[in-house]
Protein backbone atom coordinates (compact mmCIF):
# COMPACT_ATOMS: atom_id res chain seq x y z
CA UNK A 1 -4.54 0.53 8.22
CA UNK A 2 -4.26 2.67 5.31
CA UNK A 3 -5.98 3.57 2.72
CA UNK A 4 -5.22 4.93 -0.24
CA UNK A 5 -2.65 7.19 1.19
CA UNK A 6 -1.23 8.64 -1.66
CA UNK A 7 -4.59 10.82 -2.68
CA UNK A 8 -4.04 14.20 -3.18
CA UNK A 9 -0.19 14.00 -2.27
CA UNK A 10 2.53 15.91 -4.59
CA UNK A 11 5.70 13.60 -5.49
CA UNK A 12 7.75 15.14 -2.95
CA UNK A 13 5.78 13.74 -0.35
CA UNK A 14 4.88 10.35 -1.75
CA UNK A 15 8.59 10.10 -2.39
CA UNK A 16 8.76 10.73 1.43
CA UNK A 17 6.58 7.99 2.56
CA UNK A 18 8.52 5.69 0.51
CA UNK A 19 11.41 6.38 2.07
CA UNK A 20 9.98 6.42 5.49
CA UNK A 21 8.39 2.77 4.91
CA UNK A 22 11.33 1.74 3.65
CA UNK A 23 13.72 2.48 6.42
CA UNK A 24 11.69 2.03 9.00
CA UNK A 25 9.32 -1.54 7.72
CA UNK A 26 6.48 -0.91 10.27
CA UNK A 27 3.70 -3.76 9.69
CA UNK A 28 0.84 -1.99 7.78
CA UNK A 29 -2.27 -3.08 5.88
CA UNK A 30 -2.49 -0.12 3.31
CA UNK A 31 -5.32 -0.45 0.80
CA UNK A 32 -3.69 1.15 -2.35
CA UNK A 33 -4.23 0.84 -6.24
CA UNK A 34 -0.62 2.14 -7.16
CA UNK A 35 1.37 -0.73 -8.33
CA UNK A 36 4.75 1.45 -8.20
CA UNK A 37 4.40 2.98 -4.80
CA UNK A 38 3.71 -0.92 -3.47
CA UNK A 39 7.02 -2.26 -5.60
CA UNK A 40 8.48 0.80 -4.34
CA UNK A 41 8.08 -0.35 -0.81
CA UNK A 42 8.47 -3.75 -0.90
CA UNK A 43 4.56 -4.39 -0.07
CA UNK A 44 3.52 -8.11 -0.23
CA UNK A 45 0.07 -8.14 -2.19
CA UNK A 46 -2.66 -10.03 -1.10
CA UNK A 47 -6.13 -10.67 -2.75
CA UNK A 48 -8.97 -10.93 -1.24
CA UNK A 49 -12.04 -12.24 -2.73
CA UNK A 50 -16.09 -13.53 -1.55
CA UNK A 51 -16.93 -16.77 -1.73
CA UNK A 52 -20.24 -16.80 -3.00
CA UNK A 53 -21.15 -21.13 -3.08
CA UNK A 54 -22.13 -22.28 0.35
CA UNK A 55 -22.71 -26.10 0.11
């Protein structure tokens, strides 16, 4: 689990964790608000959300 791994990163090494994740597709849940870096990767997005009515 990851998240937000991209904080205080320059592009050299975001650029290298793209590559990484690419080559090697290891299953991760990464928690992350860049759209680019997930398209980048290939990330499937999921949504989560509360359910709030209880009947």
């Amino acid at each position: 689990m990851w998240d937000e791994p991209l904080n205080y990163l320059d592009i050299n090494n975001r650029k290298q964790i793209e590559q990484l994740i690419t080559k090697y597709k290891p299953t991760m849940l990464i928690i992350e608000h860049d759209s680019q870096f997930l398209s980048n990767i290939g990330a499937e997005v999921l949504e989560l959300r509360t359910i709030t009515n209880f009947n």
